[in-house]
C-alpha atoms as a PDB file:
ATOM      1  CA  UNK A   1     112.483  75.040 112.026  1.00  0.00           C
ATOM      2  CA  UNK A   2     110.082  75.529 115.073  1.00  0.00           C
ATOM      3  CA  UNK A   3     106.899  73.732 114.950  1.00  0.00           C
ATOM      4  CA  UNK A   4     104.804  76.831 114.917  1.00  0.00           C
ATOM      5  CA  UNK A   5     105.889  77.584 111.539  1.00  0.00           C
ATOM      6  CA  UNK A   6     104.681  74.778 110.059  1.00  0.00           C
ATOM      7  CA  UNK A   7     101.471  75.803 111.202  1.00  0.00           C
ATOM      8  CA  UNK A   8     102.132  79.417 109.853  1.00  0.00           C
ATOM      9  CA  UNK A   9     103.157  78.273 106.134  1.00  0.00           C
ATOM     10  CA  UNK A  10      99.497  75.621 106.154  1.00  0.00           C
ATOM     11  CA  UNK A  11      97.249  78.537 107.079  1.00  0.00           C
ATOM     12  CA  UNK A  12      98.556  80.863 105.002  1.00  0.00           C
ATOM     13  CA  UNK A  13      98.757  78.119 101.992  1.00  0.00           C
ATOM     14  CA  UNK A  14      94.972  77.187 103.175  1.00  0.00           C
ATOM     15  CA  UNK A  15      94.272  80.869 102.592  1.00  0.00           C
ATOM     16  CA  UNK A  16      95.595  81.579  99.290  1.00  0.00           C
ATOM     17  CA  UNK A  17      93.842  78.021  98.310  1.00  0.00           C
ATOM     18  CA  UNK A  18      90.840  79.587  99.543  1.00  0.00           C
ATOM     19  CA  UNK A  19      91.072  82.989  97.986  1.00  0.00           C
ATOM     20  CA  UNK A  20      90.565  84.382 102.124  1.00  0.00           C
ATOM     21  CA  UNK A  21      92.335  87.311 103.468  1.00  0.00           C
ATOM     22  CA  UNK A  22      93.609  86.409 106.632  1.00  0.00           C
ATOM     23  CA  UNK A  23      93.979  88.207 110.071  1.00  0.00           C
ATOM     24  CA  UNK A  24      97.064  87.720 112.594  1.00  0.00           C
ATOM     25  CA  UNK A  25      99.200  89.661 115.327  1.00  0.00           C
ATOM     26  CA  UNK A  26     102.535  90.374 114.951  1.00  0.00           C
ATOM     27  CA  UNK A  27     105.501  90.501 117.176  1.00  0.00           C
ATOM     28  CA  UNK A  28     109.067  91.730 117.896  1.00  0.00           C
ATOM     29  CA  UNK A  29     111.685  90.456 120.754  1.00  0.00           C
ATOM     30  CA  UNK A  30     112.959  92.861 123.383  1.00  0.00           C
ATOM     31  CA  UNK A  31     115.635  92.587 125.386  1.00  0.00           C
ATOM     32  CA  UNK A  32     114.368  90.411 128.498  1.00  0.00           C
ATOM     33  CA  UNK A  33     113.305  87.733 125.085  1.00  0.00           C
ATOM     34  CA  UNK A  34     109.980  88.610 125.615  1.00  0.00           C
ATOM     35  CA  UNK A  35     107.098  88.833 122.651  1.00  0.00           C
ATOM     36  CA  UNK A  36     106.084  92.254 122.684  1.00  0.00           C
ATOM     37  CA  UNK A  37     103.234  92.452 120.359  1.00  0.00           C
ATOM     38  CA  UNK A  38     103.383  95.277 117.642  1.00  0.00           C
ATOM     39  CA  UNK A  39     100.177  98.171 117.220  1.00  0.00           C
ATOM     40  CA  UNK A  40      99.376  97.477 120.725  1.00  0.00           C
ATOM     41  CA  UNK A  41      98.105  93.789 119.676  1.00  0.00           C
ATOM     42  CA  UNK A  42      95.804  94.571 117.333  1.00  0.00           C
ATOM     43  CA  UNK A  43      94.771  92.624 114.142  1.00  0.00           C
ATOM     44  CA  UNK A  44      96.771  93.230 110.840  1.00  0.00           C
ATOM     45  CA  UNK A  45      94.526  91.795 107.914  1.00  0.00           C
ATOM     46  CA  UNK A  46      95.948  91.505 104.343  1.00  0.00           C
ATOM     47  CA  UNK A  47      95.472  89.609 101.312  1.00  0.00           C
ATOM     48  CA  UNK A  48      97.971  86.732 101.443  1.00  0.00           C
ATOM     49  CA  UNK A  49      99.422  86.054  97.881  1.00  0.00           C
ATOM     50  CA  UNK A  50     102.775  84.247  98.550  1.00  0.00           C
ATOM     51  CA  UNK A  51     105.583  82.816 100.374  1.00  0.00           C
ATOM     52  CA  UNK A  52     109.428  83.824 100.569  1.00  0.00           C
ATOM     53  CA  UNK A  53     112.247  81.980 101.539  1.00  0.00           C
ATOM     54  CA  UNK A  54     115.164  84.615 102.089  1.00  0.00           C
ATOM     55  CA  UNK A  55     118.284  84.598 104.527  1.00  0.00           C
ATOM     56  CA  UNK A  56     116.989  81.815 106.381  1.00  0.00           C
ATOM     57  CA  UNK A  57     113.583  82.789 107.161  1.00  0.00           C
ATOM     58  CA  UNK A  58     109.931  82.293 105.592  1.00  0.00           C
ATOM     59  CA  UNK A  59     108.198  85.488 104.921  1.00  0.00           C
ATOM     60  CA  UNK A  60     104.676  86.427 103.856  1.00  0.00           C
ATOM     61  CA  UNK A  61     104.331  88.848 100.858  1.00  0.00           C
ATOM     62  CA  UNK A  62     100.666  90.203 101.239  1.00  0.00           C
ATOM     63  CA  UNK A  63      98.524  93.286 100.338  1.00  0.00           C
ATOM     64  CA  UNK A  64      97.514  95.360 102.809  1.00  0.00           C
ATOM     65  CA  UNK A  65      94.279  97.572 101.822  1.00  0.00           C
ATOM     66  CA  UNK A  66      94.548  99.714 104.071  1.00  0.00           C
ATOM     67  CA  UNK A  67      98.024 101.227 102.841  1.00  0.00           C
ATOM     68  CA  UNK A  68      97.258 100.475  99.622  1.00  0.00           C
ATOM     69  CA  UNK A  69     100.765  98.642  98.826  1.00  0.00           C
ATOM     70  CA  UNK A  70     102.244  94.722  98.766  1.00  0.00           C
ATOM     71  CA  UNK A  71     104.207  94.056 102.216  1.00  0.00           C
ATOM     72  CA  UNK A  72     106.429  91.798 103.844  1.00  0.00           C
ATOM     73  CA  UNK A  73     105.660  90.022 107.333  1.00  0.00           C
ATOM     74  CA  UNK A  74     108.306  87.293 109.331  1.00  0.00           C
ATOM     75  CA  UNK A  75     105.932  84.103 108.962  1.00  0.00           C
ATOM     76  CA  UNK A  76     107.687  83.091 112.709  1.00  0.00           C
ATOM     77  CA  UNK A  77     106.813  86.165 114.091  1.00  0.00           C
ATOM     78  CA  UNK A  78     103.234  86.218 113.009  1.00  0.00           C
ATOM     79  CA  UNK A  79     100.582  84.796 115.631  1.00  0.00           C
ATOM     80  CA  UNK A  80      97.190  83.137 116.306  1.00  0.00           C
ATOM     81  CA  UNK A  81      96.733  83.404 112.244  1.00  0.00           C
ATOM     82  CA  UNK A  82      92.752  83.250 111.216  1.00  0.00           C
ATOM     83  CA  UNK A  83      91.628  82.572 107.991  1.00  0.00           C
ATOM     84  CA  UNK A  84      88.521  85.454 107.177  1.00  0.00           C
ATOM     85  CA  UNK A  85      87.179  83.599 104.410  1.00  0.00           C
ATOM     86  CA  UNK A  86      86.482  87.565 103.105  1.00  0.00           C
ATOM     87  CA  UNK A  87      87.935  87.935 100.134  1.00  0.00           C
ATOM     88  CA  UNK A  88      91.664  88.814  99.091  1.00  0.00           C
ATOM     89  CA  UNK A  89      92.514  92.211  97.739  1.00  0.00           C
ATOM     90  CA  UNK A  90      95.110  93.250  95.348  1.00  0.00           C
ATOM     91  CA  UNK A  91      94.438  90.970  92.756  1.00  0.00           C
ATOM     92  CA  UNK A  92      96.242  93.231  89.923  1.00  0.00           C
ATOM     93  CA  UNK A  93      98.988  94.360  91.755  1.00  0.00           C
ATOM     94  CA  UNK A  94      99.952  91.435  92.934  1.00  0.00           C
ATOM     95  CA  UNK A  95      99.868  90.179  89.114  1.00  0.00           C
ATOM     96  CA  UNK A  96     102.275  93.223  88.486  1.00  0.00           C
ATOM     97  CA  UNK A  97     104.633  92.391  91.152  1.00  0.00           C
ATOM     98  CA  UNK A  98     108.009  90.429  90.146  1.00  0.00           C
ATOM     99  CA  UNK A  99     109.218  88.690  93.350  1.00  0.00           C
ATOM    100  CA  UNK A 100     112.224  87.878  92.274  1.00  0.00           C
ATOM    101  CA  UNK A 101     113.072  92.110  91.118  1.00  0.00           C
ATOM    102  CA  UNK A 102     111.590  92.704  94.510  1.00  0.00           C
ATOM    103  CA  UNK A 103     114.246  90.051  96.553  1.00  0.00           C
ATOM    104  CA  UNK A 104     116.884  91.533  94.722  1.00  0.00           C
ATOM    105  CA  UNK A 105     116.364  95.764  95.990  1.00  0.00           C
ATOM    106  CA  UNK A 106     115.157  94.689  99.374  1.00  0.00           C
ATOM    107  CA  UNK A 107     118.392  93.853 101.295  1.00  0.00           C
ATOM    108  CA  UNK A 108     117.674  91.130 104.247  1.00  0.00           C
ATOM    109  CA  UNK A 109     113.305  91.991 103.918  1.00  0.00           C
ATOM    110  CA  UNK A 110     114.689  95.024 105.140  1.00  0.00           C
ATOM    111  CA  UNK A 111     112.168  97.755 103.584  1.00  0.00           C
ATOM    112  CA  UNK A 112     113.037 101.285 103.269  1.00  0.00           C
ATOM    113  CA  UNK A 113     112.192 104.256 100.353  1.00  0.00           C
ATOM    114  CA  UNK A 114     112.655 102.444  96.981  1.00  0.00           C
ATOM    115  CA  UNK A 115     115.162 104.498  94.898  1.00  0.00           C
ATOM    116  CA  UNK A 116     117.201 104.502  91.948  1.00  0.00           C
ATOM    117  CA  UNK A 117     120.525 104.592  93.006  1.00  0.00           C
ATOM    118  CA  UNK A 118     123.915 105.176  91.301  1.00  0.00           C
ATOM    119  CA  UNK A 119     127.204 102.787  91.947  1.00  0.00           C
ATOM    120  CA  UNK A 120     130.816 103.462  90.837  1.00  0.00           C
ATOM    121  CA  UNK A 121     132.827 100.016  91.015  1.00  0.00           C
ATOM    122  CA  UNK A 122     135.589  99.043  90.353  1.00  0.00           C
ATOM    123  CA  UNK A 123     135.813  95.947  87.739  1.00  0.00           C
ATOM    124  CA  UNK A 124     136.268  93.320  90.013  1.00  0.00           C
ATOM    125  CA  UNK A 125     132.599  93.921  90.907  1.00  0.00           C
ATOM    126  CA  UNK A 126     130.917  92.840  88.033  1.00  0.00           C
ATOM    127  CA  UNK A 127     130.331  89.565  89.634  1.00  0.00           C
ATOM    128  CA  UNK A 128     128.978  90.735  92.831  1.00  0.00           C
ATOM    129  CA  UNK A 129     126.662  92.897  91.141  1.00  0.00           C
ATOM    130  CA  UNK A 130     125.199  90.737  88.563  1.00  0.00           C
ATOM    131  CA  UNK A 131     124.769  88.185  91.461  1.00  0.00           C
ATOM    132  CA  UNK A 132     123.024  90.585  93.726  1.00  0.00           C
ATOM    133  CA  UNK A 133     120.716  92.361  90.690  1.00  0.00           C
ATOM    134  CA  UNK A 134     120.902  89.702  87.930  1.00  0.00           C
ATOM    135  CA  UNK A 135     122.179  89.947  84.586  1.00  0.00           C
ATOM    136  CA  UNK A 136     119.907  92.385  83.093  1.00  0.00           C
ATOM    137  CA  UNK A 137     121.712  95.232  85.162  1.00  0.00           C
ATOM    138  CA  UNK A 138     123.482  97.710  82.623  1.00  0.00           C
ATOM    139  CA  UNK A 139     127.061  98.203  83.834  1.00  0.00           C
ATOM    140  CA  UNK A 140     127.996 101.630  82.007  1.00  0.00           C
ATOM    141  CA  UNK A 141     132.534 101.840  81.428  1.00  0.00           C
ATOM    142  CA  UNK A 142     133.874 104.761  83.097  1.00  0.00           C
ATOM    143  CA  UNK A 143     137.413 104.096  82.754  1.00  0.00           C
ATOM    144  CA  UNK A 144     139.780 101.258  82.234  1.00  0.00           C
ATOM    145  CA  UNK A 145     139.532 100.211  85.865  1.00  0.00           C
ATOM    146  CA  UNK A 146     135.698 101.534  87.158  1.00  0.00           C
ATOM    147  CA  UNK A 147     132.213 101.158  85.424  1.00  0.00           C
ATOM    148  CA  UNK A 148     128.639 102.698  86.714  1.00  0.00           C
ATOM    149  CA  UNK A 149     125.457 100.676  87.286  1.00  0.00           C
ATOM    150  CA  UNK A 150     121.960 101.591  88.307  1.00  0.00           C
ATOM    151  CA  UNK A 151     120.495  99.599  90.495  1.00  0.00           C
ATOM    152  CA  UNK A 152     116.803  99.900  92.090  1.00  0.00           C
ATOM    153  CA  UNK A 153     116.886  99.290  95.785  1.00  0.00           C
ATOM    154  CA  UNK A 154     114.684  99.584  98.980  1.00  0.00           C
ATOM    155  CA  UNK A 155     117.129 102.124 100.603  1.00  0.00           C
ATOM    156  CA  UNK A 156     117.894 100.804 104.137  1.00  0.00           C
ATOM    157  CA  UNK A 157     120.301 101.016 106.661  1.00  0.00           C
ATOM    158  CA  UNK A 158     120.685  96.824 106.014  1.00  0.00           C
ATOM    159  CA  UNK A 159     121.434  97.950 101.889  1.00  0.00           C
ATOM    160  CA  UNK A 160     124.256 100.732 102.973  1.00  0.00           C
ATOM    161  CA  UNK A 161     125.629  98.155 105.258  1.00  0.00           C
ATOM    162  CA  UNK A 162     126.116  95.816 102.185  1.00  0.00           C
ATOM    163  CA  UNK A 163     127.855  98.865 100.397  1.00  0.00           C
ATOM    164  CA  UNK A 164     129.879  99.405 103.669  1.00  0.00           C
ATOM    165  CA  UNK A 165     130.739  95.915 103.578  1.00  0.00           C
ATOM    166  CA  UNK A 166     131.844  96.269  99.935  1.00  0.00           C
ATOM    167  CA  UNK A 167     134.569  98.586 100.676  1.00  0.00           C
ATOM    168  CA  UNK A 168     136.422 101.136  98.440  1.00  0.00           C
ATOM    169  CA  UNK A 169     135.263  99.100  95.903  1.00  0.00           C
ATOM    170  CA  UNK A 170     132.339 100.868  95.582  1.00  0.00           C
ATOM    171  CA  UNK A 171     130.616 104.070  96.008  1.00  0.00           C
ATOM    172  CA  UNK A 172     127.402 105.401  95.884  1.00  0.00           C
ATOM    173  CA  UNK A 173     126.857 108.048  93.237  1.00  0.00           C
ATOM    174  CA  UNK A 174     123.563 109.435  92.956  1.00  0.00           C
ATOM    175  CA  UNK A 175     121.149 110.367  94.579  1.00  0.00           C
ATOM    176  CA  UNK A 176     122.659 112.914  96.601  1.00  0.00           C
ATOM    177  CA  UNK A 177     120.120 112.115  99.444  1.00  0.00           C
ATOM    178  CA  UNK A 178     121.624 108.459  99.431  1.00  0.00           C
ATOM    179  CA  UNK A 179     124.971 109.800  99.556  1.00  0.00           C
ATOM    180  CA  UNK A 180     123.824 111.920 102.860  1.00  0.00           C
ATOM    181  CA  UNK A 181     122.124 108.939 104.063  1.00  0.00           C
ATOM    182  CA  UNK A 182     125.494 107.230 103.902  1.00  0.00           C
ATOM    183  CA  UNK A 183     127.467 109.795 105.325  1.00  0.00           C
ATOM    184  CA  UNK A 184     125.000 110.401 108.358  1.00  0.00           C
ATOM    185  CA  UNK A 185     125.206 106.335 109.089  1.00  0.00           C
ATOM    186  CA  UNK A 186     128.968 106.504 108.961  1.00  0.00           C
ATOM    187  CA  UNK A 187     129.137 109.624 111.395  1.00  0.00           C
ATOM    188  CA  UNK A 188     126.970 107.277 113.505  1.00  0.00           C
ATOM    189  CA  UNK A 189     129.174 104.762 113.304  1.00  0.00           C
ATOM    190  CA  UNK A 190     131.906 106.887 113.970  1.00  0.00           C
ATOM    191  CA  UNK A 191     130.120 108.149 117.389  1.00  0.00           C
ATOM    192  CA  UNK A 192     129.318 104.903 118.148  1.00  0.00           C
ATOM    193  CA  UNK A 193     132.980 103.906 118.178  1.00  0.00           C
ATOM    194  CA  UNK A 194     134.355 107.210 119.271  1.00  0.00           C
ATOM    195  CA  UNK A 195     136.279 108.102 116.567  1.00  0.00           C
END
């Protein structure tokens, strides 16, 4: 783990110690490996409220006043981090929020619309889905070889990726827009490959 990091995780742990909203930039790489700093370099400032270890990077989950909803920020991607020492926000959401339901729908801290969403598997699935959404999923018989679950997810192009990579072993359902979703990303695919 890069040094900075370490640096990261104590301010934002000094923060939430300190009840403090914090301010920081954020970045994204482009192709020459360069930072290129995100809103033009301004400030983001959120209420810090805990840290995230998932697919082998730290992230931030914070509320953000401004948009009135809990987010997700890359902890090595955040820079020149300032503790306010004004106040965090979003007290009672945050005490609403189940980090370990919202791990589960949001594939790689990839966000996207959060949906209901309907799977047909075959049996042999049961395992992968009770691994990916835990064992309180319902996982409704169809026939002797399928079954249905419902399954909340942040609907991204990283979570119909995972269903791509599942193969004919599953298929999305319901919502119908989901289903388009899917079948615009494979003609994209498809282009991409020229099929």
């Amino acid at each position: 783990m890069n040094e900075g990091i370490y640096y990261n995780v104590d301010k934002i742990h000094m923060a939430i110690s300190e009840n403090s909203r914090i301010t920081f930039q954020y970045f994204q790489w482009d192709i020459y490996k360069k930072m290129v700093l995100r809103k033009n370099g301004a400030l983001y400032e959120v209420s810090p409220w805990a840290l995230s270890w998932d697919d082998e990077n730290y992230y931030l989950i914070a509320f953000d006043s401004d948009e009135d909803k809990i987010k997700h920020f890359r902890v090595d991607k955040m820079l020149h981090i300032e503790v306010t020492g004004e106040k965090r926000e979003g007290k009672e959401r945050f005490r609403e929020f189940d980090m370990a339901a919202y791990a589960k729908k949001t594939f790689g801290m990839f966000g996207g619309a959060e949906q209901t969403v309907k799977l047909l598997c075959e049996n042999s699935f049961a395992g992968v889905m009770i691994d990916r959404f835990g064992n309180e999923i319902f996982m409704v018989p169809v026939d002797a070889s399928h079954f249905t679950v419902n399954v909340n997810v942040s609907v991204s192009k990283q979570f119909l990726a995972w269903i791509f990579a599942l193969g004919e072993g599953v298929k999305i359902v319901e919502p119908e827009t989901v289903i388009g979703q899917m079948k615009e990303e494979a003609k994209r695919l498809m282009k991409q490959y020229d099929v």
